[in-house]
PDB file of N, CA and C in Angstrom:
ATOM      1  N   UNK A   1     -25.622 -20.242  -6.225  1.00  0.00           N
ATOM      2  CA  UNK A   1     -24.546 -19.280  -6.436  1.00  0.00           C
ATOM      3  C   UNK A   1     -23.450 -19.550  -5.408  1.00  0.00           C
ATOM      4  N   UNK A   2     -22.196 -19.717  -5.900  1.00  0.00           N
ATOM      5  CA  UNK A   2     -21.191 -19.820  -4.786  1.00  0.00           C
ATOM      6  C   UNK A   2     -20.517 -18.880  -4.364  1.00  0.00           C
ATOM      7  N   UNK A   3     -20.065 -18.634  -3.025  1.00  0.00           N
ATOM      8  CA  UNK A   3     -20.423 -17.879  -1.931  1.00  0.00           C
ATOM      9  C   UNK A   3     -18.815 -18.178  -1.927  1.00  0.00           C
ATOM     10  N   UNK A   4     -17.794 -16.762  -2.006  1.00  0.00           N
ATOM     11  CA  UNK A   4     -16.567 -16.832  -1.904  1.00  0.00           C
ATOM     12  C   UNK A   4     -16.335 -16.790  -0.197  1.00  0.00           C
ATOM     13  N   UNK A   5     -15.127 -17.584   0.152  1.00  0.00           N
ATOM     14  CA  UNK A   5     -14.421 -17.608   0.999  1.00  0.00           C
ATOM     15  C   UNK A   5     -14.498 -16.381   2.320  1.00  0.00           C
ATOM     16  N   UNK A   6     -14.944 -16.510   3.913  1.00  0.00           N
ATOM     17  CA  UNK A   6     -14.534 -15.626   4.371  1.00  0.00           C
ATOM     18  C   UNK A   6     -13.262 -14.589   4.446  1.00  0.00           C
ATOM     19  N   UNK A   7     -12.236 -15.807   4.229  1.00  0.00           N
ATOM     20  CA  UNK A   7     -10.668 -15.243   4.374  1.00  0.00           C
ATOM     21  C   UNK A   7     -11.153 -14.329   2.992  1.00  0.00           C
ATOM     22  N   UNK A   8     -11.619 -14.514   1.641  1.00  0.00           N
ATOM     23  CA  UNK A   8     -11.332 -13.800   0.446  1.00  0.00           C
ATOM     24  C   UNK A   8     -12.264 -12.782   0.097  1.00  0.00           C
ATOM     25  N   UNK A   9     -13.333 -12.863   1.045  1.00  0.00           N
ATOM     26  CA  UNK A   9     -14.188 -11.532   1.328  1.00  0.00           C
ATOM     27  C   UNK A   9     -13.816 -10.141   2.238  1.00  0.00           C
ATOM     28  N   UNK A  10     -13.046 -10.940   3.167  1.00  0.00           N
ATOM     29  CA  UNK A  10     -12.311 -10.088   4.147  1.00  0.00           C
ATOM     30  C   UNK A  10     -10.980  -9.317   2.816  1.00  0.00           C
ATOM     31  N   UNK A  11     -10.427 -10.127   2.858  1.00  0.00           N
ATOM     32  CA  UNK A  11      -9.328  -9.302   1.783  1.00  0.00           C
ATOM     33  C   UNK A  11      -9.411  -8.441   0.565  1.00  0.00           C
ATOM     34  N   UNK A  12     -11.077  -8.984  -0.410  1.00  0.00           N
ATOM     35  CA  UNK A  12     -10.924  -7.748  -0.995  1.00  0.00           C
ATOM     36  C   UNK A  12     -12.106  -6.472  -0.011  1.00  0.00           C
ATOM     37  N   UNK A  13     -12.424  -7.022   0.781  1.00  0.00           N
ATOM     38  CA  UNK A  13     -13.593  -5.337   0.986  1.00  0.00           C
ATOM     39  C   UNK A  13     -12.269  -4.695   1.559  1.00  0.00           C
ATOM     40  N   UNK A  14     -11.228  -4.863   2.307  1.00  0.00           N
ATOM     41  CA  UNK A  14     -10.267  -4.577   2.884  1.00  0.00           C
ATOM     42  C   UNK A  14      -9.570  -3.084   1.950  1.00  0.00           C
ATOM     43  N   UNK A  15      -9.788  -4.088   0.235  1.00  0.00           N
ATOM     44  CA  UNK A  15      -8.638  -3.173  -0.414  1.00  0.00           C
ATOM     45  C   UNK A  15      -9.674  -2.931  -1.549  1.00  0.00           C
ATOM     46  N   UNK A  16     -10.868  -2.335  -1.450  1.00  0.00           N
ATOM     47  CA  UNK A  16     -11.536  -1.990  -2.228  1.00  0.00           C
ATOM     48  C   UNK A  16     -11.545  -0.268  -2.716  1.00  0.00           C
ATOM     49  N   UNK A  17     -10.884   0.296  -1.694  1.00  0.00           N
ATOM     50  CA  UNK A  17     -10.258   1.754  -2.304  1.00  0.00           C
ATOM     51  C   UNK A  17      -9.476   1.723  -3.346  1.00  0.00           C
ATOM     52  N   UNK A  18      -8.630   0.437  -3.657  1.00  0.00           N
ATOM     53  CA  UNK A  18      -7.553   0.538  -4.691  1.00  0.00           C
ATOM     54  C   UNK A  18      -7.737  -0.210  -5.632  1.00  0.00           C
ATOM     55  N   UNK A  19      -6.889  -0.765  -6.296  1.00  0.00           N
ATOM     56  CA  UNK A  19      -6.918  -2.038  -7.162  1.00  0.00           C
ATOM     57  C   UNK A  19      -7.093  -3.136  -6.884  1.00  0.00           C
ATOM     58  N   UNK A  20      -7.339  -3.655  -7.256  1.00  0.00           N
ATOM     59  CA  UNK A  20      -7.637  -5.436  -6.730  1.00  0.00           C
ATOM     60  C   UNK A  20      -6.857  -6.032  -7.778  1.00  0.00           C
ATOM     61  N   UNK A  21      -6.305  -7.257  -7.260  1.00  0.00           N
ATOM     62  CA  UNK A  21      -6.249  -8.336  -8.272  1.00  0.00           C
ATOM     63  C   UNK A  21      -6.778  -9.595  -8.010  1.00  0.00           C
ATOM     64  N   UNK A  22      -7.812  -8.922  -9.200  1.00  0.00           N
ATOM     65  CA  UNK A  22      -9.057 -10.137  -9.073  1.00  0.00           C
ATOM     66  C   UNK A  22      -8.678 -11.523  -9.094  1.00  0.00           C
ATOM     67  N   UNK A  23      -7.750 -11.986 -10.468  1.00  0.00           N
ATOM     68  CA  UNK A  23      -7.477 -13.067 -10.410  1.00  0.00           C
ATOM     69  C   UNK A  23      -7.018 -13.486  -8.892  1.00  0.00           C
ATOM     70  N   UNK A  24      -5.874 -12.961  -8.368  1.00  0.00           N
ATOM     71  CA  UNK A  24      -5.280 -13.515  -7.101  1.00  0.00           C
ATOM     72  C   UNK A  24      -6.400 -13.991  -6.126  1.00  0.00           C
ATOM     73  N   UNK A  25      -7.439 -13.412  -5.856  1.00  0.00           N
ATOM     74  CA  UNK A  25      -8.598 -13.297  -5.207  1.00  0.00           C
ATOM     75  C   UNK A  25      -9.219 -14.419  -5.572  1.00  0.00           C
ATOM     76  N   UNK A  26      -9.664 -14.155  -6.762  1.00  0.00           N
ATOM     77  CA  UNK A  26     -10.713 -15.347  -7.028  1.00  0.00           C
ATOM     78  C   UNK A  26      -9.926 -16.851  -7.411  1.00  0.00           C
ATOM     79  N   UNK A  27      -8.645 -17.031  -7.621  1.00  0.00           N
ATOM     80  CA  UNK A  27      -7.617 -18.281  -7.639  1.00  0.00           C
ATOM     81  C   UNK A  27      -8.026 -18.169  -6.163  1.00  0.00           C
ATOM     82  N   UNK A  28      -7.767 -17.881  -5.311  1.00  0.00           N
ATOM     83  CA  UNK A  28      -8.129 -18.047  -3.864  1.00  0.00           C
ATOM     84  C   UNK A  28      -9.292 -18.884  -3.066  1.00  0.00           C
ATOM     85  N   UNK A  29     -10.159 -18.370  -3.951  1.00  0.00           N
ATOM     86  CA  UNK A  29     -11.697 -18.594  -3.713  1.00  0.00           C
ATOM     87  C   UNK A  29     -11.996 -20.020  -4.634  1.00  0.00           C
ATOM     88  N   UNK A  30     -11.266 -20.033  -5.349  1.00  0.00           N
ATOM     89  CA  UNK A  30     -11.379 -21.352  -6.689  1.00  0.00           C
ATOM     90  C   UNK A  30     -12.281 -21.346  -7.168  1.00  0.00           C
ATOM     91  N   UNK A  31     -12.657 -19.757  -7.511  1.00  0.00           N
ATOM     92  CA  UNK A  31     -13.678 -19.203  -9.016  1.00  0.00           C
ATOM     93  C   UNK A  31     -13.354 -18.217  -9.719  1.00  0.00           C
ATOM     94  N   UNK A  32     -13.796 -18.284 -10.530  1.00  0.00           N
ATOM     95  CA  UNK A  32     -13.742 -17.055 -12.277  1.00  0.00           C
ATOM     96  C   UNK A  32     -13.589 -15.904 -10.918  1.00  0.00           C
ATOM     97  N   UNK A  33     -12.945 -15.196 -11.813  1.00  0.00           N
ATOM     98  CA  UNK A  33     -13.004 -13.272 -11.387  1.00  0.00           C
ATOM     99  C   UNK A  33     -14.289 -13.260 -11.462  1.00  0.00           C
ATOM    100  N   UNK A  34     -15.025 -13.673 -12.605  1.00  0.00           N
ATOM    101  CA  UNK A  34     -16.568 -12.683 -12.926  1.00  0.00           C
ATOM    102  C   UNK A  34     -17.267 -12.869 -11.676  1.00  0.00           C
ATOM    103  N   UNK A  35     -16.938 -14.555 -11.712  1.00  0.00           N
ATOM    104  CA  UNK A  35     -18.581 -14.962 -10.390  1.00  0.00           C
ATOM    105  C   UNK A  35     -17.876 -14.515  -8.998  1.00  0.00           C
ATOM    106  N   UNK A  36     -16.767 -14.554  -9.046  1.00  0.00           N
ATOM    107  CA  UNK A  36     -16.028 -13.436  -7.397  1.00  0.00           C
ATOM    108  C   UNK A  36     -16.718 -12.200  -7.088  1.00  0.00           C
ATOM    109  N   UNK A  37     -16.636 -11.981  -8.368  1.00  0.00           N
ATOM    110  CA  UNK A  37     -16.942 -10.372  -8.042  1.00  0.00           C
ATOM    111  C   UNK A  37     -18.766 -10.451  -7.957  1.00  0.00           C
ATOM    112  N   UNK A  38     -19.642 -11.059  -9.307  1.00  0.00           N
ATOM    113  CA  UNK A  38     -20.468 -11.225  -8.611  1.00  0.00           C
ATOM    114  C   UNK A  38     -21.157 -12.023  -6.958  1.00  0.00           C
ATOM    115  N   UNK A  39     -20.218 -12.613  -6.271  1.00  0.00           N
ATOM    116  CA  UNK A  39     -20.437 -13.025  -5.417  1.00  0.00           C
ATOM    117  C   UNK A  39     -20.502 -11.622  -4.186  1.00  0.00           C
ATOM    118  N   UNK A  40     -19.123 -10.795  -4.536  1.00  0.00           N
ATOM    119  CA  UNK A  40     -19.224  -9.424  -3.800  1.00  0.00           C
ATOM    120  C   UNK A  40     -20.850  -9.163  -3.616  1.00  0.00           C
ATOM    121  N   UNK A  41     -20.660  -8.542  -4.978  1.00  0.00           N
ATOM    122  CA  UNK A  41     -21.945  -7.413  -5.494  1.00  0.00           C
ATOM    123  C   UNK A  41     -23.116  -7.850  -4.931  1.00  0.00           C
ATOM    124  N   UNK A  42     -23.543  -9.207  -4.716  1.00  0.00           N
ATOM    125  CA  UNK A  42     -24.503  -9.706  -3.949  1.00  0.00           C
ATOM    126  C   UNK A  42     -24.506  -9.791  -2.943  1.00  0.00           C
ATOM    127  N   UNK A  43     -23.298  -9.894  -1.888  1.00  0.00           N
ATOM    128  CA  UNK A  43     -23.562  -9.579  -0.568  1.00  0.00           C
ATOM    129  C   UNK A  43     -23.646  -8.411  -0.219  1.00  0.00           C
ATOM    130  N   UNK A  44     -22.636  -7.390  -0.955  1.00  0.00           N
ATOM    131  CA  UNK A  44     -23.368  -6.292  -0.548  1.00  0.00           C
ATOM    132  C   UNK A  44     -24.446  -5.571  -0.892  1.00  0.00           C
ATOM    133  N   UNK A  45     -25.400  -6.460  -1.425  1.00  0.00           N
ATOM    134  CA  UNK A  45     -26.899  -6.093  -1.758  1.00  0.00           C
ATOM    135  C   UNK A  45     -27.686  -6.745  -0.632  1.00  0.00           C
ATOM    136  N   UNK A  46     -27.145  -7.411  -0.190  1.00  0.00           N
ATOM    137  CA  UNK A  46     -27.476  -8.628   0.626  1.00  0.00           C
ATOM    138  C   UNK A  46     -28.018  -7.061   2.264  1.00  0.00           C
ATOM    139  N   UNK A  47     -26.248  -6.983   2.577  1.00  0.00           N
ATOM    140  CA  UNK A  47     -26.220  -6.355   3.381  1.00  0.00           C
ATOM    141  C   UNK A  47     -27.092  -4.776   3.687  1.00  0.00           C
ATOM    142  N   UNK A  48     -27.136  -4.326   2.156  1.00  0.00           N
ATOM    143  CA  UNK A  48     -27.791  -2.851   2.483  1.00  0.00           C
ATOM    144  C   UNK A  48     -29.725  -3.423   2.752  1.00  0.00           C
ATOM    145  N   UNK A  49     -29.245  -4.308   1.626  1.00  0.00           N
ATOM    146  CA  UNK A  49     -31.487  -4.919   2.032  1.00  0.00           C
ATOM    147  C   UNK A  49     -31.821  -4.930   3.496  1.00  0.00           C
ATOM    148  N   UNK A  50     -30.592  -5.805   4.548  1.00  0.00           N
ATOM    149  CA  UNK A  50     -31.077  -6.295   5.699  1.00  0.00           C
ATOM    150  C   UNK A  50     -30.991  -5.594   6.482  1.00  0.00           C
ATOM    151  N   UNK A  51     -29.703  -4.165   6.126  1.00  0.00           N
ATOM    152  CA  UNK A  51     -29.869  -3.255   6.880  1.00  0.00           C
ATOM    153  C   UNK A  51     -29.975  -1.731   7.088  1.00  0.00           C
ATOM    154  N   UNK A  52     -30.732  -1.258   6.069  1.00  0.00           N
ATOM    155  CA  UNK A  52     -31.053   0.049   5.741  1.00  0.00           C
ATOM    156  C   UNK A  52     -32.620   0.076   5.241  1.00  0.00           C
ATOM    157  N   UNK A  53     -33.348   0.802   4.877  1.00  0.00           N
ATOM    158  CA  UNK A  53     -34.471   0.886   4.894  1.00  0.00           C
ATOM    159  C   UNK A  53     -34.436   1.409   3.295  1.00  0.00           C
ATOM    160  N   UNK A  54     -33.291   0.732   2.339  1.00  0.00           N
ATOM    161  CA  UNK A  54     -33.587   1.295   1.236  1.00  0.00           C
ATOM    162  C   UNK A  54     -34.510  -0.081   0.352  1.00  0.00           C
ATOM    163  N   UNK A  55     -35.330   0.404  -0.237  1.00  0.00           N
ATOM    164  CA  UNK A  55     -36.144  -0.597  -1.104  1.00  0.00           C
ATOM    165  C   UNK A  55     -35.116  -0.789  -2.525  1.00  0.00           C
ATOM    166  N   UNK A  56     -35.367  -2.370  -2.734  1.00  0.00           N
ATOM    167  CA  UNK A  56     -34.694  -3.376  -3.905  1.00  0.00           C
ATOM    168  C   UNK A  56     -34.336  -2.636  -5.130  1.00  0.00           C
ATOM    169  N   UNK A  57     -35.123  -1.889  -5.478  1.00  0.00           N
ATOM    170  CA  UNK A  57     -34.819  -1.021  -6.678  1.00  0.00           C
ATOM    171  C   UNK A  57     -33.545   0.202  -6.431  1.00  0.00           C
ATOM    172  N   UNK A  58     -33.471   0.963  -5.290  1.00  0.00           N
ATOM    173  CA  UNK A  58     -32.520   1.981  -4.822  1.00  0.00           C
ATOM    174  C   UNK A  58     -31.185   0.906  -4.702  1.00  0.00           C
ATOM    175  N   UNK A  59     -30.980  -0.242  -3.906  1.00  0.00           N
ATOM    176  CA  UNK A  59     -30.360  -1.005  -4.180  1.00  0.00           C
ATOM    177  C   UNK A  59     -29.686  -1.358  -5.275  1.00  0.00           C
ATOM    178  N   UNK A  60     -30.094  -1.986  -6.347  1.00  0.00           N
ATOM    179  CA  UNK A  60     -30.027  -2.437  -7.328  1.00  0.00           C
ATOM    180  C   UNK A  60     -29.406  -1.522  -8.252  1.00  0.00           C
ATOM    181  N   UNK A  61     -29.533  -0.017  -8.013  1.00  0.00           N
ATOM    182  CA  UNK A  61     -29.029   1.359  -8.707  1.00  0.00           C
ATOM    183  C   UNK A  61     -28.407   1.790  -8.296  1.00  0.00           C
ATOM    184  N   UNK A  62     -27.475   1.544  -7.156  1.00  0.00           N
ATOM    185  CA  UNK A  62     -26.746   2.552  -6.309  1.00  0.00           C
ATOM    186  C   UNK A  62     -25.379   2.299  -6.885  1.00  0.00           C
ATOM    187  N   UNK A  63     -24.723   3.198  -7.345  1.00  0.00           N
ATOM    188  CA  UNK A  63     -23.090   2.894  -7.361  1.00  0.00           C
ATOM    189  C   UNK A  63     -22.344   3.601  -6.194  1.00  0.00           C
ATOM    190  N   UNK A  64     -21.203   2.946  -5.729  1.00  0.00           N
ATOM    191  CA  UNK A  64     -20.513   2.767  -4.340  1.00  0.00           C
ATOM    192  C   UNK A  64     -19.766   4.231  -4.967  1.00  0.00           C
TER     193      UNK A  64
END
């Protein structure tokens, strides 16, 4: 799975209250919107696994 850009991870968690434009983002990253965004969605699954005590399934269900 490819793993978007620090610079383009930093910029959208940055502006994730608002709109994004995905394309701009993921032209950035030099991938599809889809796999950008899945690239997000996995780190921040990444991040709550390694650091919260919630188990894979609570994870996997949580909307932000």
């Amino acid at each position: 799975m490819p793993v978007a850009p620090p610079r383009v991870r930093k910029d959208a968690a940055a502006h994730l209250d608002g709109p994004l434009a995905l394309d701009r983002l993921a032209a950035r990253a030099g991938l599809s919107g889809r796999t950008l965004l899945l690239c997000q969605r996995l780190d921040s699954a990444r991040v709550l696994l390694e650091r919260t005590g919630l188990p894979g399934e609570a994870v996997a269900t949580r909307r932000r």
